[in-house]
C-alpha atoms as a PDB file:
ATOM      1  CA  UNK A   1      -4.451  -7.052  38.517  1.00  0.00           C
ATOM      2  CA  UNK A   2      -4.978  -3.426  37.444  1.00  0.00           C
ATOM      3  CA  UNK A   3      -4.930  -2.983  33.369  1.00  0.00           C
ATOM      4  CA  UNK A   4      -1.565  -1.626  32.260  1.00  0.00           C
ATOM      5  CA  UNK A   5      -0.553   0.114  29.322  1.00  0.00           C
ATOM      6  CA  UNK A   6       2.872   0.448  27.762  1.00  0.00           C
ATOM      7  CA  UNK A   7       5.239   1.429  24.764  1.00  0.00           C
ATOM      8  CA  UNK A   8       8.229   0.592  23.666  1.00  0.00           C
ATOM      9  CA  UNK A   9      10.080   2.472  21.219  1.00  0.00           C
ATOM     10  CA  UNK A  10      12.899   0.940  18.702  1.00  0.00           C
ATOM     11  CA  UNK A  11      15.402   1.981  16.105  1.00  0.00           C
ATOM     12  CA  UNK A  12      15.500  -1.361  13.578  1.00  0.00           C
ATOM     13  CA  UNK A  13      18.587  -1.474  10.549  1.00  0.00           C
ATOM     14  CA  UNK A  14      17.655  -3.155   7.822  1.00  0.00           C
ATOM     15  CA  UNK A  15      20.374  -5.870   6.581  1.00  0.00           C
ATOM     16  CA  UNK A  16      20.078  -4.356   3.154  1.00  0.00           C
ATOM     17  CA  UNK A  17      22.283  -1.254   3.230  1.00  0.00           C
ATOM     18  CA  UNK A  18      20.140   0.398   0.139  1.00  0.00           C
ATOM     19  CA  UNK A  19      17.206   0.827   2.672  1.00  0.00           C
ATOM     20  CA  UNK A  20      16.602   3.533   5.130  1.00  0.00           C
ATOM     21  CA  UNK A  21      16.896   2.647   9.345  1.00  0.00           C
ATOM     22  CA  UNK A  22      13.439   2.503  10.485  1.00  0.00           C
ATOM     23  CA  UNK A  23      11.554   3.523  14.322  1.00  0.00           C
ATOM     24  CA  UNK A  24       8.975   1.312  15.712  1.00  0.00           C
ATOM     25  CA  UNK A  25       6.830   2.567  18.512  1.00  0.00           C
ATOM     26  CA  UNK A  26       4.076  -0.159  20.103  1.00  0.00           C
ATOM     27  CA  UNK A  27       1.978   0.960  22.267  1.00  0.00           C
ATOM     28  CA  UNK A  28       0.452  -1.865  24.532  1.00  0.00           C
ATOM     29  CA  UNK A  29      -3.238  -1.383  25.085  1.00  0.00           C
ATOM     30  CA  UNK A  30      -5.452  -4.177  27.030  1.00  0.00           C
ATOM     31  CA  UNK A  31      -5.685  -6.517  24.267  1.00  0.00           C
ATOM     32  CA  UNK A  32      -4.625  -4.752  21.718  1.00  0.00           C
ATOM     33  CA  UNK A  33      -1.430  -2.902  19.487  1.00  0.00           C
ATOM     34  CA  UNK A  34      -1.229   0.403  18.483  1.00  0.00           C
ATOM     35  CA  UNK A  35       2.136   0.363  16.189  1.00  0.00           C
ATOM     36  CA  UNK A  36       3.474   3.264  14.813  1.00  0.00           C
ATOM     37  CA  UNK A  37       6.468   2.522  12.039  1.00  0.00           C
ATOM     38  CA  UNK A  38       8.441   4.800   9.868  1.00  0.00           C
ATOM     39  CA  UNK A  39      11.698   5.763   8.207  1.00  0.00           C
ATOM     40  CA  UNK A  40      13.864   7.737  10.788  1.00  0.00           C
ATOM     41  CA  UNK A  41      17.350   9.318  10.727  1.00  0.00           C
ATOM     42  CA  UNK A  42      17.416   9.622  14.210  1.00  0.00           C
ATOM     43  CA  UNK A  43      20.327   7.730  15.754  1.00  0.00           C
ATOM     44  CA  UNK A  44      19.180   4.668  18.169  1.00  0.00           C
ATOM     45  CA  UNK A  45      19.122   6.749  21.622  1.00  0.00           C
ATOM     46  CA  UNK A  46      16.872   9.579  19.964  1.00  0.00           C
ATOM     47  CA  UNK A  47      14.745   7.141  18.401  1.00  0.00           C
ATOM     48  CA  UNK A  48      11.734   8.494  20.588  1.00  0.00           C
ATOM     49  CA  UNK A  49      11.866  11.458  18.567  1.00  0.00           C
ATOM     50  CA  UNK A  50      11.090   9.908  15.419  1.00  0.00           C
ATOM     51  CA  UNK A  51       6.986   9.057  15.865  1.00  0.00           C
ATOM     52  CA  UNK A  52       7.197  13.028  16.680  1.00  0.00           C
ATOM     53  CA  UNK A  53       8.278  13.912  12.883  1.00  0.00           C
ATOM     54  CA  UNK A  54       6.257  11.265  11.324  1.00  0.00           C
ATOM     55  CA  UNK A  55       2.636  10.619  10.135  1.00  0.00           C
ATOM     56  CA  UNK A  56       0.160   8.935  11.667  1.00  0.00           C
ATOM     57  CA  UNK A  57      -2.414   8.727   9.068  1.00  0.00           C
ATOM     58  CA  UNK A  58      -0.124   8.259   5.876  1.00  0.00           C
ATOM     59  CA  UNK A  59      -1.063   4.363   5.872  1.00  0.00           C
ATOM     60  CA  UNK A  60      -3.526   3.635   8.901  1.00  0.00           C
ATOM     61  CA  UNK A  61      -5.543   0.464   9.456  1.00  0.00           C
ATOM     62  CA  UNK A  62      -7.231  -1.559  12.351  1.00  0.00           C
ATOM     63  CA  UNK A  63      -7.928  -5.500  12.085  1.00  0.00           C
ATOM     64  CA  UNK A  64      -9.699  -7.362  14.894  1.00  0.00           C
ATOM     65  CA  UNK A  65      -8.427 -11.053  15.147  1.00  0.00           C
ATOM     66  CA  UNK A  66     -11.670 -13.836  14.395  1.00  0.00           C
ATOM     67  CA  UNK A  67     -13.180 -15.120  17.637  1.00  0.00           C
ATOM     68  CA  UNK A  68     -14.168 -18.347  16.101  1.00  0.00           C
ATOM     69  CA  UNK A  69     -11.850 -21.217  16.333  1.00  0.00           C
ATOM     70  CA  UNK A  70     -11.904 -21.315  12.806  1.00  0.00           C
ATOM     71  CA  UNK A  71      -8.912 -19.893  11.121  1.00  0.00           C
ATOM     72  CA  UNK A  72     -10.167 -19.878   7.721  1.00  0.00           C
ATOM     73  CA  UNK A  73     -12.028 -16.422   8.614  1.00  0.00           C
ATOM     74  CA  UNK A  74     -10.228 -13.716   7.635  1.00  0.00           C
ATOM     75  CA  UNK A  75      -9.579 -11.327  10.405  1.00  0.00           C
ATOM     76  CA  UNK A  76     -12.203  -7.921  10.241  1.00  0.00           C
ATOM     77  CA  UNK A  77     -10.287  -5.218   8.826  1.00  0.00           C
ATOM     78  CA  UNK A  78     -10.737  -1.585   7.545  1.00  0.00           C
ATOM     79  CA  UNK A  79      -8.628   1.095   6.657  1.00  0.00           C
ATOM     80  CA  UNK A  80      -8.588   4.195   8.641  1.00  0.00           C
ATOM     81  CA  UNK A  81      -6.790   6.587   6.325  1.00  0.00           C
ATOM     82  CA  UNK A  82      -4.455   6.071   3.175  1.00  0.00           C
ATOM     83  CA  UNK A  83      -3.620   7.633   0.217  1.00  0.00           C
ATOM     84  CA  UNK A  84      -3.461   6.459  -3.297  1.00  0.00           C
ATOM     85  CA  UNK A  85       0.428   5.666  -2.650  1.00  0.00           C
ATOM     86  CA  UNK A  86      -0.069   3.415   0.310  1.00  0.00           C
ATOM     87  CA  UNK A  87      -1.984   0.167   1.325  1.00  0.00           C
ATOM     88  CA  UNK A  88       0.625  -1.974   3.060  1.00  0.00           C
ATOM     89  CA  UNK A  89      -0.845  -1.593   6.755  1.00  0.00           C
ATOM     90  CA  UNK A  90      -4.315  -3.133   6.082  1.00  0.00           C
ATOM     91  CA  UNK A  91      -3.208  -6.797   5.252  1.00  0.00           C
ATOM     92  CA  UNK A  92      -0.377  -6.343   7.288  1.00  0.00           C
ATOM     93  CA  UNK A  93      -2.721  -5.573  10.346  1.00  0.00           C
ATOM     94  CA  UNK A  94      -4.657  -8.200   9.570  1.00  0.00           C
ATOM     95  CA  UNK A  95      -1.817 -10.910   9.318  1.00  0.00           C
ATOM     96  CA  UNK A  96      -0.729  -9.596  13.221  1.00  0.00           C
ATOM     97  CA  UNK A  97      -4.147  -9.738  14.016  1.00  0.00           C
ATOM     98  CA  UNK A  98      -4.682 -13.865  13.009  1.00  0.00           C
ATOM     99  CA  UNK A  99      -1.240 -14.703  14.329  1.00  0.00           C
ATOM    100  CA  UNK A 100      -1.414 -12.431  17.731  1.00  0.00           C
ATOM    101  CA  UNK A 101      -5.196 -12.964  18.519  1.00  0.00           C
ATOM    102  CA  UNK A 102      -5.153  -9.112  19.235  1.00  0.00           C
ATOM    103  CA  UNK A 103      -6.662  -5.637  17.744  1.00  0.00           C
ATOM    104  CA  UNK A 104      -4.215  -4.533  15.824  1.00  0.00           C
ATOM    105  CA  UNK A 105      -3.949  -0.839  14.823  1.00  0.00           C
ATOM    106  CA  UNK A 106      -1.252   0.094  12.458  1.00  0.00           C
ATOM    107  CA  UNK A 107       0.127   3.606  11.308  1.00  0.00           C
ATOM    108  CA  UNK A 108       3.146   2.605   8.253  1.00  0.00           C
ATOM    109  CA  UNK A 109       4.662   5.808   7.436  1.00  0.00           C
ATOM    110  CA  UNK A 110       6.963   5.183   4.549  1.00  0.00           C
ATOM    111  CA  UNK A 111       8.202   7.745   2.108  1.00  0.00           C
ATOM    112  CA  UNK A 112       6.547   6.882  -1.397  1.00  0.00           C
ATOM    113  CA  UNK A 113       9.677   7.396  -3.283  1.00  0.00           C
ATOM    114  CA  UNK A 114      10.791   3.801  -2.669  1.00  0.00           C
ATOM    115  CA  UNK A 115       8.260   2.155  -4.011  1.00  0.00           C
ATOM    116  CA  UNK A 116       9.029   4.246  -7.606  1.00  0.00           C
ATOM    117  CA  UNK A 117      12.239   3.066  -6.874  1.00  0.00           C
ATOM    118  CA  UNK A 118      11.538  -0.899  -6.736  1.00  0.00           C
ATOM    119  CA  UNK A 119      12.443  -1.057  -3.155  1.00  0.00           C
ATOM    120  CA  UNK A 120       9.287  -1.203  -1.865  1.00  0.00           C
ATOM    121  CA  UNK A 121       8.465  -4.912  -1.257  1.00  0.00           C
ATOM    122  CA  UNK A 122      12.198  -5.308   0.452  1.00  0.00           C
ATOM    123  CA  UNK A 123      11.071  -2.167   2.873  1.00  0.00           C
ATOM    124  CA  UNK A 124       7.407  -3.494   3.667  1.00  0.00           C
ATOM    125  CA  UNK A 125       9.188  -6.865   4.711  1.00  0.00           C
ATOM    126  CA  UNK A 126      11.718  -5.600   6.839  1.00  0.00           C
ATOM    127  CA  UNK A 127       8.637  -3.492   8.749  1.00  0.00           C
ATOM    128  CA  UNK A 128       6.515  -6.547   9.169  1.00  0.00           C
ATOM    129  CA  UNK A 129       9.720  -8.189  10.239  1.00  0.00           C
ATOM    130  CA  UNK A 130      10.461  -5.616  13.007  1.00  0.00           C
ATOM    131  CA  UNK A 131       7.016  -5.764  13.650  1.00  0.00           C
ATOM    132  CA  UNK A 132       6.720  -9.696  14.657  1.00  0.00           C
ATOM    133  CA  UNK A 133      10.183  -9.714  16.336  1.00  0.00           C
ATOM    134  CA  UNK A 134       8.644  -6.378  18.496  1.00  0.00           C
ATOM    135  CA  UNK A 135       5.759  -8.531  19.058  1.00  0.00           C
ATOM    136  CA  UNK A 136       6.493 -11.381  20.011  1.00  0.00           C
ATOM    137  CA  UNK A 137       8.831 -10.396  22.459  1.00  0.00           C
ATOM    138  CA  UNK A 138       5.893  -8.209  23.909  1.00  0.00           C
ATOM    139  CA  UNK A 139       4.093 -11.027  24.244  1.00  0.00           C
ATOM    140  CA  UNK A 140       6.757 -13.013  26.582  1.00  0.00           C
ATOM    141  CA  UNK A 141       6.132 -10.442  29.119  1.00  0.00           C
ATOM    142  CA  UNK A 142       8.429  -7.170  31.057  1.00  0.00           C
ATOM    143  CA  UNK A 143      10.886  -9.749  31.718  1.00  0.00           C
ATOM    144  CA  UNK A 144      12.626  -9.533  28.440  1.00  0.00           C
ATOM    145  CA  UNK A 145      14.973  -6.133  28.810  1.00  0.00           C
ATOM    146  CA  UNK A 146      17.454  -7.486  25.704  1.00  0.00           C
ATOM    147  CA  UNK A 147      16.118  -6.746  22.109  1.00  0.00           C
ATOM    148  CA  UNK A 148      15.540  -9.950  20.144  1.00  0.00           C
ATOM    149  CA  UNK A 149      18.756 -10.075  17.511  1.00  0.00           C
ATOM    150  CA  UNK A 150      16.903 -11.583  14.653  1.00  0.00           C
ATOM    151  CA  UNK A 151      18.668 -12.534  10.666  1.00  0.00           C
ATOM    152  CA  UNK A 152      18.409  -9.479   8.641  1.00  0.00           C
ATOM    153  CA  UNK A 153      18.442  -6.626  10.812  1.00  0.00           C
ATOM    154  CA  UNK A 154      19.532  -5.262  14.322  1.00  0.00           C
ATOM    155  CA  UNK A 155      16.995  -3.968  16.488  1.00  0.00           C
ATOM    156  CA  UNK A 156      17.720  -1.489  19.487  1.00  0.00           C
ATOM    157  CA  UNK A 157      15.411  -0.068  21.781  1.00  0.00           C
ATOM    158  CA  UNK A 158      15.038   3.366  23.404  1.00  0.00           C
ATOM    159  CA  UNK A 159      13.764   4.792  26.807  1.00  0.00           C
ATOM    160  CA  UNK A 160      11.712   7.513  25.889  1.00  0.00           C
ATOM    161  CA  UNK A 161      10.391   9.424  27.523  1.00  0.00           C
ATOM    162  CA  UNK A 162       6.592   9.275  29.197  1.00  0.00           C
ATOM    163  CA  UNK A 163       5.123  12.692  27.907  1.00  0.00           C
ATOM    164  CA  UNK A 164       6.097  11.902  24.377  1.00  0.00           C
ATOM    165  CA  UNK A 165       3.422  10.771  22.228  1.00  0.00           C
ATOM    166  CA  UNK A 166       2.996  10.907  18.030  1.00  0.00           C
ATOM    167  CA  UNK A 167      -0.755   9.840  17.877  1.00  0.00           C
ATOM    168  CA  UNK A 168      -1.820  13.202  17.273  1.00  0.00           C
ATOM    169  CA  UNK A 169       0.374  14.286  14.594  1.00  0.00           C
ATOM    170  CA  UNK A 170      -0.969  13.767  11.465  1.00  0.00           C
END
């Protein structure tokens, strides 16, 4: 079977209406995530737009899942780039990494604002949220063409189109 490679792009509502909609792009390497996630105003069928006008290096971080059988070792993680606002994506990579068994490298572009605002824990768990329900329906194979519908949020994805890539804005 010849490797394949492919990315799905979503536009995710929060349940809480005092936080902003959020795009989710996942790019499916061989063994591995790229995830791109940030705030977006971008209605649900321009969603592929959204990675375009964000920032791929505000909060970046890779974690590589253990290969021992022991799960008490912490997946390898570093962070690529951050600033002195952010540090969300490195534990969150690593928690995808342990429960995904994958590389895991994560871009979280959020706007800094919320966290000055006390919203900040309520937006980093609706993006790990998205993030799991994204994944795990990756990981049930192309079959599934229906977003999940999971409590807290709706989810809807977005043909974008091929040519379209954020992963050198930055």
């Amino acid at each position: 079977m010849a490797p394949h490679i492919s990315f799905r792009t979503r536009h995710v509502r929060p349940a809480d209406p005092s936080l902003p909609a959020l795009a989710l792009q996942v790019t499916h390497l061989i063994d591995s995530y790229m995830l791109w996630v940030g705030t977006t105003d971008e209605t649900a069928e321009e969603v592929y737009k959204a990675p375009l006008q964000g920032n791929l290096a505000r909060d970046w971080a890779c974690a590589m899942p253990a290969r021992d059988l022991n799960m008490n070792i912490p997946p390898a993680a570093t962070s690529l780039f951050r600033t002195s606002s952010s540090d969300a994506a490195l534990s969150m990579a690593q928690r995808l990494a342990r429960r995904f068994k994958k590389q895991i490298f994560l871009s979280i572009d959020l706007p800094p604002a919320f966290d000055s605002m006390g919203q900040g824990a309520k937006l980093i768990f609706a993006v790990e949220k998205a993030v799991v329900d994204m994944l795990k329906e990756m990981e049930q194979g192309p079959h599934m063409t229906q977003p999940s519908r999971a409590k807290g949020y709706e989810a809807q994805s977005a043909a974008a189109p091929t040519h379209r890539r954020p992963w050198l804005r930055g």
